[in-house]
N, C-alpha and C. Protein backbone atom coordinates (compact mmCIF):
# COMPACT_ATOMS: atom_id res chain seq x y z
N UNK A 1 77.63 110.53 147.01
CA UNK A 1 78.63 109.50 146.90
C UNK A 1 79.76 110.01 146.01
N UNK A 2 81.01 110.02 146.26
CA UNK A 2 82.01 110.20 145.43
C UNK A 2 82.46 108.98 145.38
N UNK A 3 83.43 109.33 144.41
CA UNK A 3 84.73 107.81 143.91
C UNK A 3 85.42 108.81 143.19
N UNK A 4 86.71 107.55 142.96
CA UNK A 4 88.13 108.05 142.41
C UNK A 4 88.54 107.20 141.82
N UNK A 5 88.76 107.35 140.53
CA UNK A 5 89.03 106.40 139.22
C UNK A 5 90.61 106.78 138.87
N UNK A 6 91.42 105.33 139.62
CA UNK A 6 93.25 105.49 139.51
C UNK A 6 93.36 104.86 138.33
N UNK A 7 92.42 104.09 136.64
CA UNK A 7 93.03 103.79 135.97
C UNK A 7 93.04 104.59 134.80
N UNK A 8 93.40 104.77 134.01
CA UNK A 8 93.14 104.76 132.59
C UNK A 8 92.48 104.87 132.25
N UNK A 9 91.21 106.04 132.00
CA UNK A 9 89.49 105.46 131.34
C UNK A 9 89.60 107.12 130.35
N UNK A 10 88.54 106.49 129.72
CA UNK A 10 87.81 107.53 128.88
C UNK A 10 86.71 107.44 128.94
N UNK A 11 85.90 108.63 128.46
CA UNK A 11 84.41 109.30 128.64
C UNK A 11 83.27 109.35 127.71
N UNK A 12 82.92 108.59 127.17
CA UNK A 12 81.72 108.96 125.74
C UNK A 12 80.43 109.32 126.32
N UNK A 13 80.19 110.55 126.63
CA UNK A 13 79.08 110.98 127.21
C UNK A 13 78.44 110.94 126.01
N UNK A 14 76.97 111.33 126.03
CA UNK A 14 76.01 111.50 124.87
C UNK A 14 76.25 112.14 123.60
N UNK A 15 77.46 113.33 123.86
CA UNK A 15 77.43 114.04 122.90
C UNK A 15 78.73 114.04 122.02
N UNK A 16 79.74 112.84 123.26
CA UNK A 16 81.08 112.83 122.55
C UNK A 16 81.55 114.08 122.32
N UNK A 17 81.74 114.26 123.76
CA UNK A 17 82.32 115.89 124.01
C UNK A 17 84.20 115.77 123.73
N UNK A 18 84.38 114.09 123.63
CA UNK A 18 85.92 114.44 123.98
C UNK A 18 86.71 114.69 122.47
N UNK A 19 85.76 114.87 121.36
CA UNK A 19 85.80 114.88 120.17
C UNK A 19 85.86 116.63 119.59
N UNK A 20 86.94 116.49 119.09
CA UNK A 20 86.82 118.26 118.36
C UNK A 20 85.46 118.64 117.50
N UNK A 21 84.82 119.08 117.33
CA UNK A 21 83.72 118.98 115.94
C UNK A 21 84.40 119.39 114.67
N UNK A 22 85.39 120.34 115.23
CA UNK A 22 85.73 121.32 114.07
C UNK A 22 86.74 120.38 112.96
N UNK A 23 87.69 119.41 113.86
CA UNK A 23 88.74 118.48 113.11
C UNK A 23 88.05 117.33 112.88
N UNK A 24 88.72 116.83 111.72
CA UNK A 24 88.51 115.40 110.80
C UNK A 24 88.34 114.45 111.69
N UNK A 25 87.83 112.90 111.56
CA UNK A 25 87.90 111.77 112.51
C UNK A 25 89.18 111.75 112.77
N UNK A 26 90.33 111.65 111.42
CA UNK A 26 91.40 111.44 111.33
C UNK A 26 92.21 112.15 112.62
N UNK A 27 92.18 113.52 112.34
CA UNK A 27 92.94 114.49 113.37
C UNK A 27 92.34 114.26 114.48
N UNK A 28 91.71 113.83 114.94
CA UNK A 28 90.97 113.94 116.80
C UNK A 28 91.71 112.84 116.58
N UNK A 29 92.00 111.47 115.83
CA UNK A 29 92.48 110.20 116.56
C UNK A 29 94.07 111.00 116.48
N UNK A 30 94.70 111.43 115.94
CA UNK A 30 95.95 111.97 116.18
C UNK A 30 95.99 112.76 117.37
N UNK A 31 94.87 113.69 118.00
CA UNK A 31 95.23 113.93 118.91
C UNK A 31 95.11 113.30 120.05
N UNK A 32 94.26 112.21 120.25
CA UNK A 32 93.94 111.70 121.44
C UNK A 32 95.06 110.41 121.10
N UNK A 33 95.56 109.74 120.29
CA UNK A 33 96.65 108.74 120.18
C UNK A 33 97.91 109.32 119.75
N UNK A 34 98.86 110.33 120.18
CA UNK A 34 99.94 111.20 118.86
C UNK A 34 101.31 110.09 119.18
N UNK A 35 101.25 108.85 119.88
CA UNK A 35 102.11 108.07 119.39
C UNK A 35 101.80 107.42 118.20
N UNK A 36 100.39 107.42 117.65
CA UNK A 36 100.07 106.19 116.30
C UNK A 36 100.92 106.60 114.82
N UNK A 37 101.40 106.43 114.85
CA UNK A 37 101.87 106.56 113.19
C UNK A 37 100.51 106.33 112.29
N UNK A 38 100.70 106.80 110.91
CA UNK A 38 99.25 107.05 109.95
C UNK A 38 98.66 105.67 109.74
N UNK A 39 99.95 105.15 109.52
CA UNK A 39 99.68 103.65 108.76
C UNK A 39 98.45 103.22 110.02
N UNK A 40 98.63 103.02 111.55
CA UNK A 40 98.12 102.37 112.53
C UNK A 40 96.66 103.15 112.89
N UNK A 41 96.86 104.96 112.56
CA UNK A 41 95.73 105.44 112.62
C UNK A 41 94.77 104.87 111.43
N UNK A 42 94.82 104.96 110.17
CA UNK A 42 93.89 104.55 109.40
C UNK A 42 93.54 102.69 109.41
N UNK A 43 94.53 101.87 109.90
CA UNK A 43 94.08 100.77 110.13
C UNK A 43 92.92 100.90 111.83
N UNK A 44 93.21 101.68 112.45
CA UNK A 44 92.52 101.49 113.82
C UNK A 44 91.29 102.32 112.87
N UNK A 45 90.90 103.39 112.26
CA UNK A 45 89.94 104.14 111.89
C UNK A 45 88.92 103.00 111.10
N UNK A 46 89.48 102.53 110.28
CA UNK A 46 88.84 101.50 108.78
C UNK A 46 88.39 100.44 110.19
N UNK A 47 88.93 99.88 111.16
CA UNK A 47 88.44 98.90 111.94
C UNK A 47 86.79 99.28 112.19
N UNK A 48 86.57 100.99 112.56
CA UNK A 48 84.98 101.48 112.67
C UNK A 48 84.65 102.17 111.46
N UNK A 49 84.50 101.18 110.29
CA UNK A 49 84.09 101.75 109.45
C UNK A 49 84.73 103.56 108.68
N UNK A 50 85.71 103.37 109.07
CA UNK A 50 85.74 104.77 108.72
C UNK A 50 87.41 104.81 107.77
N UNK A 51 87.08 104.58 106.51
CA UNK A 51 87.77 103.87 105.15
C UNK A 51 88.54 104.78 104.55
N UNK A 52 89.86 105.16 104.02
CA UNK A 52 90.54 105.80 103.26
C UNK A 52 89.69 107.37 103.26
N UNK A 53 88.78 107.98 102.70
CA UNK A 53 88.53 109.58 102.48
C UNK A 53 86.83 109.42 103.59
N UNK A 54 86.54 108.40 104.26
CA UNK A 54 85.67 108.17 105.10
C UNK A 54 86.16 108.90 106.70
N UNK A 55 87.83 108.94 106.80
CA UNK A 55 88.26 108.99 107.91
C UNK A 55 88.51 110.78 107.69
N UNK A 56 88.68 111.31 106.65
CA UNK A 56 88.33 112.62 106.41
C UNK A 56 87.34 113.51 106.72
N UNK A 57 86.53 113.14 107.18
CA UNK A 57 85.21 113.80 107.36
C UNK A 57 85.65 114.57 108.83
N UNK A 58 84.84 115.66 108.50
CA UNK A 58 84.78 116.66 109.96
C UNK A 58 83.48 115.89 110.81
N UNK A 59 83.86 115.62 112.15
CA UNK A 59 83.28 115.14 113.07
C UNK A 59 81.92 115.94 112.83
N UNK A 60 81.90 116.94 112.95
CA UNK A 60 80.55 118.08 113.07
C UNK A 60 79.43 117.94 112.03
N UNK A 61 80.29 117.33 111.17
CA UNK A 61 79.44 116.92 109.88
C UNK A 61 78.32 115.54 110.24
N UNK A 62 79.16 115.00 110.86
CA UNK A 62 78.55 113.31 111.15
C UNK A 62 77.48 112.90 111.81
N UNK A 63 76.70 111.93 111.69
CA UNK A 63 75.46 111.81 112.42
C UNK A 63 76.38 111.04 113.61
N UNK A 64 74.84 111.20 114.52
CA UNK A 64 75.14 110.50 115.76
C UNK A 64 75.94 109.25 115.63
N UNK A 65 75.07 108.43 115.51
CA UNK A 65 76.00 106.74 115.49
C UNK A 65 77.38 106.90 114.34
N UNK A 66 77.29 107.95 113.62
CA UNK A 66 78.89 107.86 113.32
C UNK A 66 80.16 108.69 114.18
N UNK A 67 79.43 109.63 114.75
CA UNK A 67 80.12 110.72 115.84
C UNK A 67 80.74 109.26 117.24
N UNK A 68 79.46 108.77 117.91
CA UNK A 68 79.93 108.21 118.90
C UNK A 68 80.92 106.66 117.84
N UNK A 69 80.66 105.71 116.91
CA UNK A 69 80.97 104.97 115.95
C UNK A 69 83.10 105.98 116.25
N UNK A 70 83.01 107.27 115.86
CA UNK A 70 84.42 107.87 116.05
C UNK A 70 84.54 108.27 116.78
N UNK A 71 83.75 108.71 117.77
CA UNK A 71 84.51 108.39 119.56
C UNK A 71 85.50 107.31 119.91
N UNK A 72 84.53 106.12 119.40
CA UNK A 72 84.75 104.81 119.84
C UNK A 72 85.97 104.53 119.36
N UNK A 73 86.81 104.67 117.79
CA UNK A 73 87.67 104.37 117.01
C UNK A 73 88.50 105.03 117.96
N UNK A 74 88.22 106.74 117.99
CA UNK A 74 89.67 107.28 118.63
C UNK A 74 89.85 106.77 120.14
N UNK A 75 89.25 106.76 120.44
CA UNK A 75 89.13 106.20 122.21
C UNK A 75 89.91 105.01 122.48
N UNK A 76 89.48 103.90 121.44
CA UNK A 76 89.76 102.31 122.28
C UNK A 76 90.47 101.96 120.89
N UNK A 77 90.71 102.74 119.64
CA UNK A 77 91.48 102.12 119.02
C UNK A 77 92.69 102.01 118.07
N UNK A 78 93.51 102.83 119.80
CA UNK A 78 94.57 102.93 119.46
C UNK A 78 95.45 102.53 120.10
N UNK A 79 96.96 102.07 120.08
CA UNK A 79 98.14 101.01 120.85
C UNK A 79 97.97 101.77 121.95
N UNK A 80 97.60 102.14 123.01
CA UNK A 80 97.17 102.11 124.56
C UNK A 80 95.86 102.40 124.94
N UNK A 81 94.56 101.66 123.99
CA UNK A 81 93.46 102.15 124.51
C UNK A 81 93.04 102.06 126.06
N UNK A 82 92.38 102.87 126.54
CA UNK A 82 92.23 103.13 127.92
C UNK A 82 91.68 102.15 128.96
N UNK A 83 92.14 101.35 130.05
CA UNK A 83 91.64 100.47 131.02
C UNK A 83 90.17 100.24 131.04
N UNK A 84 89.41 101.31 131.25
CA UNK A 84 88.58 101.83 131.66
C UNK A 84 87.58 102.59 130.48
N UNK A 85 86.09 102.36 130.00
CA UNK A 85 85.61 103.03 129.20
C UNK A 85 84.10 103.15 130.01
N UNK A 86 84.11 104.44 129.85
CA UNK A 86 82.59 104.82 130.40
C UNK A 86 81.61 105.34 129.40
N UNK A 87 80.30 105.21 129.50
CA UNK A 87 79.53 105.19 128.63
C UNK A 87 78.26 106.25 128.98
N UNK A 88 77.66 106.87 128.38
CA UNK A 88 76.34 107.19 129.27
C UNK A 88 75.42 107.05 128.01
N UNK A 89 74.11 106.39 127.89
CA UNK A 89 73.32 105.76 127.00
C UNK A 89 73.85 106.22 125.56
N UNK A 90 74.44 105.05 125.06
CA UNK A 90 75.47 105.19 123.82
C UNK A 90 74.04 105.10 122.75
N UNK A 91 73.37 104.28 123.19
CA UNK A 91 72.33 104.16 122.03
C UNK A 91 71.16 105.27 121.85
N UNK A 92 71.49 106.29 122.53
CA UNK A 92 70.15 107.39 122.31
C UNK A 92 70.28 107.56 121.14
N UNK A 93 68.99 108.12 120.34
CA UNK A 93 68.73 108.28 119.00
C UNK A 93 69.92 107.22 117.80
N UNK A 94 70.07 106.69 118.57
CA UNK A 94 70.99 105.06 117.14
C UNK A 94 70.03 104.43 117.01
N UNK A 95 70.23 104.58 115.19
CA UNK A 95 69.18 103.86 114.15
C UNK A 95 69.70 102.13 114.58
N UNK A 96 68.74 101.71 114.49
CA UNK A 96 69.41 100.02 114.65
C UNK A 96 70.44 99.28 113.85
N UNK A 97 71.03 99.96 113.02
CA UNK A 97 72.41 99.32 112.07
C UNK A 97 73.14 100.18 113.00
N UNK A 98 73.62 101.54 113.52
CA UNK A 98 73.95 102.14 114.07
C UNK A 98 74.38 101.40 115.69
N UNK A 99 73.27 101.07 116.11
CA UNK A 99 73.78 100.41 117.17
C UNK A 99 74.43 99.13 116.98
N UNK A 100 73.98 98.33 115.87
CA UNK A 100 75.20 97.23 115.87
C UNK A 100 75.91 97.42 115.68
N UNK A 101 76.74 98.52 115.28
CA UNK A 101 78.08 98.81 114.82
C UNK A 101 78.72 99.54 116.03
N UNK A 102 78.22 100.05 117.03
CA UNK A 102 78.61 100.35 117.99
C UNK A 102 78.75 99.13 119.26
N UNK A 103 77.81 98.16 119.15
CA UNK A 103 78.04 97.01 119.96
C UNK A 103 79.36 95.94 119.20
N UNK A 104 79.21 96.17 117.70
CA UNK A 104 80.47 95.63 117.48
C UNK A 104 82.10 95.93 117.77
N UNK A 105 82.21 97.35 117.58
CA UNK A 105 83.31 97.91 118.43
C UNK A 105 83.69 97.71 119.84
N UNK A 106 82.39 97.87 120.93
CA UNK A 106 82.12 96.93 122.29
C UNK A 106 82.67 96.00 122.35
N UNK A 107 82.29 94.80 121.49
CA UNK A 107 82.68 93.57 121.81
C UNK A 107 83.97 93.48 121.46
N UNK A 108 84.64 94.22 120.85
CA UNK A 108 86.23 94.02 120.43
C UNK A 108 87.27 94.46 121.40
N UNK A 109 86.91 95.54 122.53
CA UNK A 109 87.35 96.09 123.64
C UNK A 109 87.71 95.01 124.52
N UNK A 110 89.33 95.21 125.00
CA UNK A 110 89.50 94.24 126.11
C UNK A 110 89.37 94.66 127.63
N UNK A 111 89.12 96.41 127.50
CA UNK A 111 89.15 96.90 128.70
C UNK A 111 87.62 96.85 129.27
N UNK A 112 87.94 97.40 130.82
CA UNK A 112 86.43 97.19 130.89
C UNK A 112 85.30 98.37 130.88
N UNK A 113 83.96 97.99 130.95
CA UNK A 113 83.11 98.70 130.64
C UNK A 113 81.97 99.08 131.85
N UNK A 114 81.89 100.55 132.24
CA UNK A 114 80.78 101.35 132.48
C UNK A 114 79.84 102.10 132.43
N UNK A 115 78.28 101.20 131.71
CA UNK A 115 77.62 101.89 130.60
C UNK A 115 76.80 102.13 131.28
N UNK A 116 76.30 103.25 131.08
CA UNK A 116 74.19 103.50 131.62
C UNK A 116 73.89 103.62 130.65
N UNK A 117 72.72 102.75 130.39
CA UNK A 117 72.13 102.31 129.54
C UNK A 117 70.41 101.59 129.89
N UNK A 118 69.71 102.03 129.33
CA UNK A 118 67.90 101.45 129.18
C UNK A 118 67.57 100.37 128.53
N UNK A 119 68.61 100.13 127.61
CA UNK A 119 68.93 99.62 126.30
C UNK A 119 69.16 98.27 126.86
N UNK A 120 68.39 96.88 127.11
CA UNK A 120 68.78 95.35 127.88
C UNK A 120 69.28 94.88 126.76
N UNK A 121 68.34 94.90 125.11
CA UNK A 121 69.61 93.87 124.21
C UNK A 121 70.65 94.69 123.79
N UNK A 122 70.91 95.97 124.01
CA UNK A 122 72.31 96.29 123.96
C UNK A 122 73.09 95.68 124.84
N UNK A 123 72.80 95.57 126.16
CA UNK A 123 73.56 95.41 126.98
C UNK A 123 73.60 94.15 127.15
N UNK A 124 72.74 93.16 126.63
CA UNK A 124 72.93 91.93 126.57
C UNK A 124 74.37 91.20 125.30
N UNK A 125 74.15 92.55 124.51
CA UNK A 125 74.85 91.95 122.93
C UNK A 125 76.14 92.51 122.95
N UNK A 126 77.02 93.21 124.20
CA UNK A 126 78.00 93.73 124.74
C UNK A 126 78.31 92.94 125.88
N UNK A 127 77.87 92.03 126.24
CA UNK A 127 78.09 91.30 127.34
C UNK A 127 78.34 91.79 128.75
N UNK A 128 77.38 92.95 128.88
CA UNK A 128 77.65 93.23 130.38
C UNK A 128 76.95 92.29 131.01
N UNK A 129 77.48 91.82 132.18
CA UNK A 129 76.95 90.93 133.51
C UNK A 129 76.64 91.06 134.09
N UNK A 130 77.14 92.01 134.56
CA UNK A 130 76.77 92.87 136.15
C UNK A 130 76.13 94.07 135.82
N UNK A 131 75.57 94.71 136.92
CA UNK A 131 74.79 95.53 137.13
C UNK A 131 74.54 95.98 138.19
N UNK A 132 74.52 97.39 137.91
CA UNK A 132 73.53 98.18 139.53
C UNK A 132 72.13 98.97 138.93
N UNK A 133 71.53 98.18 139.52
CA UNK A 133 69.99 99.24 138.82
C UNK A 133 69.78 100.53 140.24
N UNK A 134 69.69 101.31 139.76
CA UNK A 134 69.05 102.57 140.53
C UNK A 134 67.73 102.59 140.44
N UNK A 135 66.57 103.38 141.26
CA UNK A 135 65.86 103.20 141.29
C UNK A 135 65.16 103.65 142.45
């Protein structure tokens, strides 16, 4: 089966590949947003937890739920976050504070969402509706 995706989306695969390891949270949201001015980057950063010398940190350094946690910031939270957000099991190895903080970013998204996921009260506490189960 193919398809062809004409909007706007971004990718948080497992490993949050679309993330530099080597640059700061800070600098990956500059590169994936380079219209944001600082002021709007560190207010969109502090929105996921990621606070004045918090937003400093080298991605490579970071655990999981804070790596995908700054996926999520640079991805969806910046003045044109993307139509479209795809997911592939966001919650592997997320400690359970970890995943609420990632379902909280979820729920703040106005675009829409394509998650695979195992995870039902994640996906219940993100409000997906729909579904295709494979199988």
């Amino acid at each position: 089966m193919q398809f062809r995706i004409s909007a706007p989306y971004a990718l948080l695969d497992q490993t949050v590949s679309l993330l530099d390891p080597a640059l700061s949270i800070r600098d990956n949201f500059r590169h994936l947003n380079p219209d944001a001015d600082e002021n709007t980057r560190r207010a969109a950063l502090a929105r996921f937890m990621f606070r004045a010398d918090a937003a400093l940190q080298v991605v490579g350094t970071l655990s999981g739920g804070e790596t995908l946690r700054a996926g999520l910031a640079c991805t969806i939270g910046g003045n044109n976050p993307p139509q479209l957000l795809i997911s592939d099991e966001p919650t592997n190895h997320l400690d359970i504070h970890a995943i609420e903080q990632v379902e909280a970013g979820l729920r703040g998204y106005d675009g829409a969402l394509l998650v695979v996921s195992h995870d039902r009260d994640f996906l219940d506490a993100i409000g997906i509706e729909r579904e295709i189960a494979l199988g």
